[in-house]
Protein backbone atom coordinates (compact mmCIF):
# COMPACT_ATOMS: atom_id res chain seq x y z
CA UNK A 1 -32.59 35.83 -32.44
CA UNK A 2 -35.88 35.08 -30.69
CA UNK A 3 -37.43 33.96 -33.45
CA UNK A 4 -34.74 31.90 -34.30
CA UNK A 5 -34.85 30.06 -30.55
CA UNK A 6 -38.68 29.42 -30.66
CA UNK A 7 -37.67 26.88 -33.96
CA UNK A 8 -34.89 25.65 -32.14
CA UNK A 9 -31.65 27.62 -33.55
CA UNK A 10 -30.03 29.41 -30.64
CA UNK A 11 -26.69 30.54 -30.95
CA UNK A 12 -24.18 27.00 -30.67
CA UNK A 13 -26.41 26.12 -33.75
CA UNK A 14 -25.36 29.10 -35.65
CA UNK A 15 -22.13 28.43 -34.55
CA UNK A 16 -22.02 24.90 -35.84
CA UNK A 17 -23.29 26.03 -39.40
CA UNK A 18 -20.51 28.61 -39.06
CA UNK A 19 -18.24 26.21 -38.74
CA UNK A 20 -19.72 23.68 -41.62
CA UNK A 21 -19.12 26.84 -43.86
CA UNK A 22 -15.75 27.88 -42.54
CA UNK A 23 -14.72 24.23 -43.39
CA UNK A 24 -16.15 23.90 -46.54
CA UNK A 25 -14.57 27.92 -47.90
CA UNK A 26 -12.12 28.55 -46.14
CA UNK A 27 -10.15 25.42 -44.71
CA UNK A 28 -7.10 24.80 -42.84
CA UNK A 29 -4.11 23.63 -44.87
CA UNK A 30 -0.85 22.64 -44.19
CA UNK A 31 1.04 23.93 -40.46
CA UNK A 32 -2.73 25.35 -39.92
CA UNK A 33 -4.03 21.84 -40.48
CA UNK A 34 -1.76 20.27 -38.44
CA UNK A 35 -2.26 22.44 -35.43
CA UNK A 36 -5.56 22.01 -35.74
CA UNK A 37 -5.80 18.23 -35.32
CA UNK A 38 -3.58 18.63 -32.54
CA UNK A 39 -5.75 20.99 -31.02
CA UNK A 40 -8.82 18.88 -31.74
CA UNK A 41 -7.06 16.27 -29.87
CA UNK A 42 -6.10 17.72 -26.93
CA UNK A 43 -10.08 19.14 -27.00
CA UNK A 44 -11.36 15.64 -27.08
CA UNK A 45 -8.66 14.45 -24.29
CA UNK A 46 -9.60 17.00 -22.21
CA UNK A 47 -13.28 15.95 -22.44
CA UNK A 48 -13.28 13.03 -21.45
CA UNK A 49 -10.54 13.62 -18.59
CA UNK A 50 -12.88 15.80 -17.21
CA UNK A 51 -16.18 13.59 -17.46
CA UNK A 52 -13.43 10.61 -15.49
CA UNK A 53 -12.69 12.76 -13.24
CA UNK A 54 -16.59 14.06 -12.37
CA UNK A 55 -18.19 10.27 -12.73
CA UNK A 56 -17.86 7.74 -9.64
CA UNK A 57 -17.06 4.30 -10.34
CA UNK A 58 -20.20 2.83 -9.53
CA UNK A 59 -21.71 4.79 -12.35
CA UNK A 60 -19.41 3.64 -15.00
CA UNK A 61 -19.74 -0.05 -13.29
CA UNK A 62 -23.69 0.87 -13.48
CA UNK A 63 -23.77 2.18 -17.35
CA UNK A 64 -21.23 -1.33 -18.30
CA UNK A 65 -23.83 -3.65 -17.13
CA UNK A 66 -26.80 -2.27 -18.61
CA UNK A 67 -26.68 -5.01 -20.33
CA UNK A 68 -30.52 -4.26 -22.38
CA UNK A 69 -29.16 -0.41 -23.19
CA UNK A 70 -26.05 -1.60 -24.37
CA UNK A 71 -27.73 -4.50 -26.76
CA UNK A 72 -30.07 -2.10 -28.00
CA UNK A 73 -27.39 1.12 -29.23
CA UNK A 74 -25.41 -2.24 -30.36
CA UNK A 75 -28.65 -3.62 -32.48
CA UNK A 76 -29.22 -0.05 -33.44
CA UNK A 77 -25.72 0.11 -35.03
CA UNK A 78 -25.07 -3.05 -36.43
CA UNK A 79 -28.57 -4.60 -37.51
CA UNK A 80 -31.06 -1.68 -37.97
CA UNK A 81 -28.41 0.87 -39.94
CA UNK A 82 -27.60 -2.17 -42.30
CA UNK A 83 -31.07 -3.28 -43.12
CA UNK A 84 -32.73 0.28 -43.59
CA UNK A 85 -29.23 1.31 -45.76
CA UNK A 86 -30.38 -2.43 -48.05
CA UNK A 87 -33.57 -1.40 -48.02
CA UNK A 88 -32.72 2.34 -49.18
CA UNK A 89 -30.44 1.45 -51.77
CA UNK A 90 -32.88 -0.83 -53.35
CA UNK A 91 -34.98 2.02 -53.70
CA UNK A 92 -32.86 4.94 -54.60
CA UNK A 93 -29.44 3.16 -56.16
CA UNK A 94 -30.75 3.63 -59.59
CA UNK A 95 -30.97 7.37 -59.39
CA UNK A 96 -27.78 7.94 -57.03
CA UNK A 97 -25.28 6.36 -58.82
CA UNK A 98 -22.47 3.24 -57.80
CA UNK A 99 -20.58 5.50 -55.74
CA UNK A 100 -22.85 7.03 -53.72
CA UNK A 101 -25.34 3.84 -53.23
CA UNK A 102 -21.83 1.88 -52.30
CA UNK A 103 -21.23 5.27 -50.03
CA UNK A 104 -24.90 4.98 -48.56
CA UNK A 105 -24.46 1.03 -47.71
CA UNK A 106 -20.86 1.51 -45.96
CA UNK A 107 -22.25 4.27 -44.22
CA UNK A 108 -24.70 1.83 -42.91
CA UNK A 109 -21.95 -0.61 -41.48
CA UNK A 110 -19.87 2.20 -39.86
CA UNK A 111 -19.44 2.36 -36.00
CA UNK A 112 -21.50 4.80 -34.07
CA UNK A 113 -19.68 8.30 -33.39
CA UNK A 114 -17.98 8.71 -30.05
CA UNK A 115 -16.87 12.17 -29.14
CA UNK A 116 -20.22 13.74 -30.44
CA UNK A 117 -23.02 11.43 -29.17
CA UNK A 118 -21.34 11.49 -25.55
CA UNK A 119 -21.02 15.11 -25.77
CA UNK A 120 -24.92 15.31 -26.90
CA UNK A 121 -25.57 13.47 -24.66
CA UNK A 122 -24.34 15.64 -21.96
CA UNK A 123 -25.52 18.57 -22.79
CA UNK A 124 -29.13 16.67 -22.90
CA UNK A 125 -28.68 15.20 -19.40
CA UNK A 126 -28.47 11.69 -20.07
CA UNK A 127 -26.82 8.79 -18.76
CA UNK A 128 -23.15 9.79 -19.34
CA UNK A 129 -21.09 6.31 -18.18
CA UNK A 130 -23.28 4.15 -20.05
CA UNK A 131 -23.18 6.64 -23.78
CA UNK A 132 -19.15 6.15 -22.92
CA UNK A 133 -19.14 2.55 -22.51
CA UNK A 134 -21.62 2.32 -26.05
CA UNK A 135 -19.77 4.47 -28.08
CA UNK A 136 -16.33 2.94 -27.30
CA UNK A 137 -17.82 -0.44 -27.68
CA UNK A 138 -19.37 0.34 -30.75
CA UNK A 139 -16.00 1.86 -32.34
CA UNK A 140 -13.63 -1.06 -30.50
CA UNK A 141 -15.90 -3.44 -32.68
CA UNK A 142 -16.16 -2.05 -35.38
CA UNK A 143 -12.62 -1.65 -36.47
CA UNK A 144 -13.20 -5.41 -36.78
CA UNK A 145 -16.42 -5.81 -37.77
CA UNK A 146 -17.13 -2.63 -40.15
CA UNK A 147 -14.77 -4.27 -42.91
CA UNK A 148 -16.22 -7.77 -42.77
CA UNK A 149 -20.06 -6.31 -42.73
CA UNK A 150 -18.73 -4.45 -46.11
CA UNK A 151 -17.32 -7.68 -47.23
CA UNK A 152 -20.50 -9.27 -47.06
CA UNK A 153 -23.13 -6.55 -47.62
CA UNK A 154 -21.12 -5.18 -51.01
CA UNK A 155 -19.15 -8.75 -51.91
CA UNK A 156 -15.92 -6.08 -52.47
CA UNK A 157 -12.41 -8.03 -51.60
CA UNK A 158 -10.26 -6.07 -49.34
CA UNK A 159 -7.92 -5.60 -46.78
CA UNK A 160 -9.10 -5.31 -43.27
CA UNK A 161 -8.91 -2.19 -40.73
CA UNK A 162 -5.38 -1.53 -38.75
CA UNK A 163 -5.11 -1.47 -35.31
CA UNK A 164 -4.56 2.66 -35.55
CA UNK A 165 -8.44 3.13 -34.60
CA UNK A 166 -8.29 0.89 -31.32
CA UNK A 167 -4.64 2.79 -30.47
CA UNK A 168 -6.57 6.16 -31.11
CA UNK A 169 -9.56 5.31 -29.22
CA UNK A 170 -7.25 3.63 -26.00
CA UNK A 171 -4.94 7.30 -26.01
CA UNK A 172 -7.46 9.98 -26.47
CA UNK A 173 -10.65 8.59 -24.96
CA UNK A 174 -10.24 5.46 -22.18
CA UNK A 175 -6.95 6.55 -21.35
CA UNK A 176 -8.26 10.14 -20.43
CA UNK A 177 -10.77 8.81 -18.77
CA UNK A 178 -9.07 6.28 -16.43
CA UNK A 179 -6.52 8.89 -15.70
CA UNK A 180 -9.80 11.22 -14.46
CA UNK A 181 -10.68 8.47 -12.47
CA UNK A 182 -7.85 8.01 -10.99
CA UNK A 183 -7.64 11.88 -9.78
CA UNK A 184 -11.27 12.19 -9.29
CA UNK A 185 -10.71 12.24 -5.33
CA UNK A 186 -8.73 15.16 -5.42
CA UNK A 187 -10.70 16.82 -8.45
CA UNK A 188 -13.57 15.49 -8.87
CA UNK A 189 -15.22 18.30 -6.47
CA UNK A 190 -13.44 20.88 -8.01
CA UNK A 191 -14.91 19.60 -11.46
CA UNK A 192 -18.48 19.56 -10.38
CA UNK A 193 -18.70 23.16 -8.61
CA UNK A 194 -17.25 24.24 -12.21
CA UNK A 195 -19.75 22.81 -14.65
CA UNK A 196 -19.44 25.61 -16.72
CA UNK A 197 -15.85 24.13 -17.70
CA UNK A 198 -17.41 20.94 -18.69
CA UNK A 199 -19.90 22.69 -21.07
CA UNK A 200 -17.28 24.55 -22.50
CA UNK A 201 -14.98 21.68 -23.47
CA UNK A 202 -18.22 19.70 -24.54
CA UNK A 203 -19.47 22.29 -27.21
CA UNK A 204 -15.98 23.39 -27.65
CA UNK A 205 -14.92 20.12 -28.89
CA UNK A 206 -17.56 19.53 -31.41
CA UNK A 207 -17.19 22.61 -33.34
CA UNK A 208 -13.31 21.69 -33.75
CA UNK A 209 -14.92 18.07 -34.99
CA UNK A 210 -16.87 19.94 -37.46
CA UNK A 211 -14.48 22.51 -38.78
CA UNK A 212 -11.88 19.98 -39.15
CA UNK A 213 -14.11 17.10 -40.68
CA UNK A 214 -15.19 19.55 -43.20
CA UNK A 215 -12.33 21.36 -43.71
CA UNK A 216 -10.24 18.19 -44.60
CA UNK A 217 -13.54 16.86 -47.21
CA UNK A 218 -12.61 20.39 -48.94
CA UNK A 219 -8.52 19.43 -48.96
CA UNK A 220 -9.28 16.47 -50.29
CA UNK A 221 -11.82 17.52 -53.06
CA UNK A 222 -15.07 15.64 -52.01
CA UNK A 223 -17.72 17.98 -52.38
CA UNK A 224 -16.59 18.67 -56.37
CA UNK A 225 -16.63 14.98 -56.66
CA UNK A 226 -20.39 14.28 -57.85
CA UNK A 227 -22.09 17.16 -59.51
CA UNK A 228 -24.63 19.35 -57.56
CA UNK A 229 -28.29 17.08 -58.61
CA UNK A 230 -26.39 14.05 -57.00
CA UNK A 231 -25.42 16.13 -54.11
CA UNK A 232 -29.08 16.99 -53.36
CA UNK A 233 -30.29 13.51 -53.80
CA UNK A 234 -27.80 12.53 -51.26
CA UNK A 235 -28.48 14.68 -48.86
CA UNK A 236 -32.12 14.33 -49.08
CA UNK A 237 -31.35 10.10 -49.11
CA UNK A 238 -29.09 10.39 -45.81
CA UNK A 239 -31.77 13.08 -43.99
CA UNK A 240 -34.37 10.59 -44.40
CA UNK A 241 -32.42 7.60 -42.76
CA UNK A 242 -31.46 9.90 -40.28
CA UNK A 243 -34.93 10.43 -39.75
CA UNK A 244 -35.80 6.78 -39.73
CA UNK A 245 -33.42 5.51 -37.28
CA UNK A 246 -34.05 8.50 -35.03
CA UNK A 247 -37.88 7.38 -35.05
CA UNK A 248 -36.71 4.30 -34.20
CA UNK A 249 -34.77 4.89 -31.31
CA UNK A 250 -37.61 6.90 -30.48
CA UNK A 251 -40.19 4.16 -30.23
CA UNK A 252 -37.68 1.02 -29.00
CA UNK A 253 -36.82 3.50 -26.03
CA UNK A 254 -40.89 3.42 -25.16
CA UNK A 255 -41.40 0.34 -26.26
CA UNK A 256 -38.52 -0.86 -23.35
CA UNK A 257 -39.81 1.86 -20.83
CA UNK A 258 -36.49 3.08 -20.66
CA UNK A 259 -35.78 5.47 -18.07
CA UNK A 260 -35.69 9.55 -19.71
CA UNK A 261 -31.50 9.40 -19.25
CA UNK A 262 -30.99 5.93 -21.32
CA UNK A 263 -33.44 7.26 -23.87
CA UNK A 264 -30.62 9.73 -24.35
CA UNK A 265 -27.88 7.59 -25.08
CA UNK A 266 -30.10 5.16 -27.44
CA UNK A 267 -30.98 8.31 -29.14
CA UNK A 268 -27.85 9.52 -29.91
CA UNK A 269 -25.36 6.88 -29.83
CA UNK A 270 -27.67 4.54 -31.64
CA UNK A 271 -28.81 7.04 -34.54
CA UNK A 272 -25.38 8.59 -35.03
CA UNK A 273 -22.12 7.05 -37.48
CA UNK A 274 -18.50 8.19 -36.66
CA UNK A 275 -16.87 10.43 -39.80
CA UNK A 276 -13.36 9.92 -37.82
CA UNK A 277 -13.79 5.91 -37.87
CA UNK A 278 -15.18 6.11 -41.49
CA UNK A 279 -12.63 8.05 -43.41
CA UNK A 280 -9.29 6.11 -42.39
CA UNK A 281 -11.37 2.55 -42.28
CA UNK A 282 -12.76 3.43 -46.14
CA UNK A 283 -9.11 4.09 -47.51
CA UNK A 284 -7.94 0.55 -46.17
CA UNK A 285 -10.95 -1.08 -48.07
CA UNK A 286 -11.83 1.33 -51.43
CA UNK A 287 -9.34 2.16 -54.00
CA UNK A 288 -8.19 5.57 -53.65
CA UNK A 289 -9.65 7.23 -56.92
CA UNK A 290 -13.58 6.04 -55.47
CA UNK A 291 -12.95 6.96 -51.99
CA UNK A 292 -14.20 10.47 -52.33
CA UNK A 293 -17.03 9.46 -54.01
CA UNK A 294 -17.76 6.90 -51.36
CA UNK A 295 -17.59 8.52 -48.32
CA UNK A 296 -19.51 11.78 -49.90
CA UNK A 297 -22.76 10.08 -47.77
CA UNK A 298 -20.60 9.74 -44.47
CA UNK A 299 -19.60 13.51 -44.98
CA UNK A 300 -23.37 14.42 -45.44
CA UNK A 301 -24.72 12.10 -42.64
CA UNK A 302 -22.40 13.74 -40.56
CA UNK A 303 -23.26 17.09 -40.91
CA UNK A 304 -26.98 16.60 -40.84
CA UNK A 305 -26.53 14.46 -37.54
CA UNK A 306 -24.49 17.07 -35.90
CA UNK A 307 -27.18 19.74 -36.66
CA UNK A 308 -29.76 17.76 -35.68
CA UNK A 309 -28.97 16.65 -32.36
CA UNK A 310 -27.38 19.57 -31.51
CA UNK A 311 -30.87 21.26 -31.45
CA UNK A 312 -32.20 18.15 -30.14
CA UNK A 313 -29.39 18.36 -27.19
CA UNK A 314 -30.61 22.05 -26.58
CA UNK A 315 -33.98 21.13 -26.21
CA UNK A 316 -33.50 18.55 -23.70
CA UNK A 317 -30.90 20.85 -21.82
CA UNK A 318 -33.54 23.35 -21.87
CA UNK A 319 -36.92 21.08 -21.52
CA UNK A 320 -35.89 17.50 -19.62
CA UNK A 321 -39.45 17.03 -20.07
CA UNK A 322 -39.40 16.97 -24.09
């Protein structure tokens, strides 16, 4: 186990690729499915009751009206993702196939992940209010702006997003998270003697996430939908804009002279895409025979992105200085 922390893998990571296989051989079906979304729901809620009710206003005024973070995680999201996923496809379309270079370019419009990147960046001691106010943001926008950006980027006619996102967002995440607010002067000391709760619901929540993404891709048949040398091209094509955008965030976070706890939430809210905003926003746009094709690079981005900043998240929590 030692040797497994000095490269980073401590024992949440292990955990996490527990989880990506649990998902992918032995997935929840049926009642068990069911009560797991509910309790991957209730997870989430908690979360983000308990970061409410351990924030004070003036930080969440504070992380809203950073106006520079905020346009950057935005720019991140909806201009860099789109022009490296062009740029990408150009290159490797040929090899990868329709589905999965249409799957690699909506992947590129998709909203940046909420749950996860606020949790990472948590764990990593960054700026908490301002990751919640550019995650929600970025997913309140998108639900709008995802389908259009596919409209234009892939010239496919469709119908647009419902309003089931925005509900889902306003009930498990702001809601939670006024309501925390709201308590905080009775709780909120309570809360932050008891950060060990916090942590717990954090990490807790994001394995759910990942046993229940992956766990529904296996349901619904996606990983036997392109055969094994496309699989490995995909992965290796998603990794590498991964890597990209991470690099970027890297150097536009110097380049700014951003303070250590906004280069947190530019790091992982901007280099991140949300599986739960993808999935239901690709079956209002894609016929239903391609969608499992199509979302096969959402799927992979969002397992490599979870591993990945996990570690990333662990080194920070461990290292501030890193």
């Amino acid at each position: 186990m030692q040797a497994l922390k000095r490269i980073g893998i401590d024992t949440y990571m292990l955990l996490l690729v527990g989880m990506v296989l649990l998902g992918v051989f032995l997935p929840a079906r049926g009642m068990a499915a069911e009560a797991l979304r509910g309790a991957t729901f209730w997870a989430v809620t908690l979360l983000f009751f308990l970061y409410g009710a351990k924030l004070d206003a003036a930080s969440v005024r504070a992380g809203l009206l950073n106006l520079r973070l905020q346009g950057l995680t935005f720019g991140a999201t909806y201009a860099l993702f789109p022009v490296l996923g062009i740029a990408l496809a150009a290159l490797f379309g040929g090899v990868l196939g329709p589905e999965l270079t249409l799957g690699l370019l909506f992947l590129a419009v998709l909203p940046s992940t909420v749950q996860s990147s606020i949790a990472f960046t948590s764990i990593a001691g960054g700026n908490v209010p301002a990751a919640i106010c550019a995650a929600s943001l970025s997913n309140l926008v998108g639900v709008v702006l995802t389908p259009l950006l596919v409209t234009h980027l892939l010239h496919h006619d469709g119908g647009g997003a419902s309003l089931d996102a925005i509900q889902k967002i306003a009930v498990q995440i702001l809601l939670p998270f006024v309501a925390g607010q709201l308590l905080r002067r009775w709780i909120g000391g309570f809360v932050q003697r008891h950060r060990l709760l916090t942590m717990a619901v954090d990490r807790g929540s994001i394995l759910l996430i990942v046993y229940s993404a992956f766990g529904a891709g296996t349901v619904a048949g996606i990983w036997s939908a392109i055969p094994l040398p496309g699989l490995v091209l995909c992965f290796l094509v998603t990794a590498l804009l991964l890597a990209l955008v991470m690099g970027a965030m890297l150097g536009v976070g110097r380049l700014f002279r951003l303070p250590p706890q906004d280069r947190a939430v530019l790091f992982f809210c901007g280099s991140t895409k949300s599986l739960a905003s993808g999935l239901p926003i690709a079956t209002a746009i894609f016929p239903a025979a391609a969608v499992g094709a199509i979302v096969l690079p959402v799927m992979v981005y969002h397992m490599t992105q979870l591993l990945v900043c996990s570690a990333i998240a662990q080194r920070l929590a461990r290292n501030p200085r890193a």
